[in-house]
Protein backbone atom coordinates (compact mmCIF):
# COMPACT_ATOMS: atom_id res chain seq x y z
CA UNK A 1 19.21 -21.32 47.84
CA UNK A 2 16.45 -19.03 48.69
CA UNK A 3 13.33 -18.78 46.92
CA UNK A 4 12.36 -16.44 44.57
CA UNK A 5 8.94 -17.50 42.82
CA UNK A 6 6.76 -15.25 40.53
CA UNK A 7 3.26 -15.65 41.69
CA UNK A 8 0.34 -13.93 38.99
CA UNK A 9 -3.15 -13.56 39.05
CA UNK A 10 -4.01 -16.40 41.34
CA UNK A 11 -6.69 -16.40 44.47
CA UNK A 12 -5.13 -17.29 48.07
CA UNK A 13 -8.37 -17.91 50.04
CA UNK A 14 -9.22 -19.48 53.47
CA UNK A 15 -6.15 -20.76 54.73
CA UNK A 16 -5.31 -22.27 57.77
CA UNK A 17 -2.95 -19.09 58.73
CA UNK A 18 -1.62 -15.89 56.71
CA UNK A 19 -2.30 -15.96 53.03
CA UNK A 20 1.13 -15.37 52.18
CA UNK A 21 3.75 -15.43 54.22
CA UNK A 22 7.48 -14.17 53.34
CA UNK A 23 10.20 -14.87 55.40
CA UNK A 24 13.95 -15.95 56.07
CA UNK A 25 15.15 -13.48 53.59
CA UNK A 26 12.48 -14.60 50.85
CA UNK A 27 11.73 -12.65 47.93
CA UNK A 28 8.74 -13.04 45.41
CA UNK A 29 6.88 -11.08 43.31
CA UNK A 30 2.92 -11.23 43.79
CA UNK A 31 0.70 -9.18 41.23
CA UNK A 32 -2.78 -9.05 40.57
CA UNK A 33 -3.81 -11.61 43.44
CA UNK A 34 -6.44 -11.82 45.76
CA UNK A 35 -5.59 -12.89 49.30
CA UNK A 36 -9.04 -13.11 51.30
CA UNK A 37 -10.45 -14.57 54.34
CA UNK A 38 -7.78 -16.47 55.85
CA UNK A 39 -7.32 -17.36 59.63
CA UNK A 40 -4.01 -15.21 59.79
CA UNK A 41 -2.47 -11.97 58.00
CA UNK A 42 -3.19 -11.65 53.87
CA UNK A 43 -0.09 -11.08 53.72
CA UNK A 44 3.06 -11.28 56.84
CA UNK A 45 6.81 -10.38 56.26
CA UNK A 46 9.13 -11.37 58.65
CA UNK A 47 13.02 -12.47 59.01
CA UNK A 48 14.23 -10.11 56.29
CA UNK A 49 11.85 -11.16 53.94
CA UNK A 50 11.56 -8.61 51.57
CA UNK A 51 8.85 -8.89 48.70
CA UNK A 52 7.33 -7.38 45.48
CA UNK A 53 3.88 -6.97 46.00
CA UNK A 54 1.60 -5.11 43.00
CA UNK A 55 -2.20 -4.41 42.52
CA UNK A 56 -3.14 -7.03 44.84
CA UNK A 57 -6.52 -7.18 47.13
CA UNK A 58 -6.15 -8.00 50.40
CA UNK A 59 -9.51 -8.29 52.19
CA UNK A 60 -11.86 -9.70 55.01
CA UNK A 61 -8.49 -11.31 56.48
CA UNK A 62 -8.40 -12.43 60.10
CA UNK A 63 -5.42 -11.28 61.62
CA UNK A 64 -4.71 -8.36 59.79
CA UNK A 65 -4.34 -7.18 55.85
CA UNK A 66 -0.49 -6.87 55.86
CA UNK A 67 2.03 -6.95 58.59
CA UNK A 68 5.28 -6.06 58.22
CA UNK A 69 7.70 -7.10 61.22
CA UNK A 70 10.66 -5.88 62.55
CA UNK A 71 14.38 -6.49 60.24
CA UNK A 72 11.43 -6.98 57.61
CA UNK A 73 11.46 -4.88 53.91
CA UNK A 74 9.04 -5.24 51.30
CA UNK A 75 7.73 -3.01 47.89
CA UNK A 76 4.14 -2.96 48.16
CA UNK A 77 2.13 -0.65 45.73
CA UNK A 78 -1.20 0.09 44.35
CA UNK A 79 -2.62 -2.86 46.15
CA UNK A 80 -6.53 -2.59 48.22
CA UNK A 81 -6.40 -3.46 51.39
CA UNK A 82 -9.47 -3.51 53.44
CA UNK A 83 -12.53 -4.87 55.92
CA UNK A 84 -9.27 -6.92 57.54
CA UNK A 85 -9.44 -7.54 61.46
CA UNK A 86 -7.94 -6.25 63.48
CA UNK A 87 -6.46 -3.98 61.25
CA UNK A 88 -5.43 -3.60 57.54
CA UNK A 89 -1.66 -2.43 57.98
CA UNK A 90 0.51 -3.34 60.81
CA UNK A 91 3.84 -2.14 60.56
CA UNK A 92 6.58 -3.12 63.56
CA UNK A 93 9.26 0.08 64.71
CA UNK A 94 12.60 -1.44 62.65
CA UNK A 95 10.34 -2.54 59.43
CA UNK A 96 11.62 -1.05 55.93
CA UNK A 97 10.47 -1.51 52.71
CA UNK A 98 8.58 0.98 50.31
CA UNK A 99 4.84 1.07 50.43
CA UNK A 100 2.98 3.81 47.68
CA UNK A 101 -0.20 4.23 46.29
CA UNK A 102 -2.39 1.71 47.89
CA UNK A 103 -5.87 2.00 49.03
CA UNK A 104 -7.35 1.21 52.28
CA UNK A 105 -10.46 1.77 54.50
CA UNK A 106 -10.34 3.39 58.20
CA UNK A 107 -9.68 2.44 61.00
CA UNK A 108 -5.98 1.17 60.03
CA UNK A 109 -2.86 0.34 61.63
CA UNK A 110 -4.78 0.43 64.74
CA UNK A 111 -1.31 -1.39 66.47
CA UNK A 112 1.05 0.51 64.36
CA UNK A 113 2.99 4.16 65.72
CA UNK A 114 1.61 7.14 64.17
CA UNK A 115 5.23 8.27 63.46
CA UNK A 116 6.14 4.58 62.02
CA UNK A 117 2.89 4.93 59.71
CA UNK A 118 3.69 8.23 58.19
CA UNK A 119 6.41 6.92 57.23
CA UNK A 120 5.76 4.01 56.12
CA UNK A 121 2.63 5.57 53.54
CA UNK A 122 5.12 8.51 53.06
CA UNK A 123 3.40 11.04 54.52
CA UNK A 124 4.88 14.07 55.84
């Protein structure tokens, strides 16, 4: 059975590698949290994961904000993501998912393709 878990208002800080991690065809719903200062991503989707992901702050991460690899999905709205190194987004050619209204600083996506960003913040 895959997993499914409901995660709320909770702090994900300083791990070991990415903050949260969703993958072999995970779900999960994440709202409200904080994911900040961990060795990896704040927050990595591989393997078909595909995750709910609302209001969060993602920040001062050390291998990116969030990364979204290829066969990956993901909803991801009105979550902050910023002062993450290299970059805040990363988003690999073959990702899908929906990503609206979120907030970042510059320089993102510094890995990412122009054309695979625009679409991915739904720009034209």
């Amino acid at each position: 059975m895959l997993g499914d878990p409901v995660v709320r208002d909770c702090e994900v800080r300083d791990g070991k590698d990415a903050g949260i991690l969703v993958g072999t065809r995970g779900k999960g719903t994440f709202e409200r949290c904080a994911v900040v200062g961990n060795a990896g991503a704040g927050i990595a989707v591989a393997d078909g994961g595909d995750p709910v992901v609302r209001d969060c702050q993602v920040f001062g991460n050390r291998d990116g904000g969030v990364i979204v690899a290829a066969g990956a999905l993901g909803t991801i709205t009105g979550c902050t993501v910023s002062l993450n190194t290299p970059d805040n987004w990363r988003v690999e050619a073959g990702a899908g998912g929906i990503r609206r209204d979120n907030r970042f600083d510059a320089p993102t996506a510094r890995n990412a393709l122009v054309s695979t960003l625009r679409r991915f913040f739904g720009l034209p």
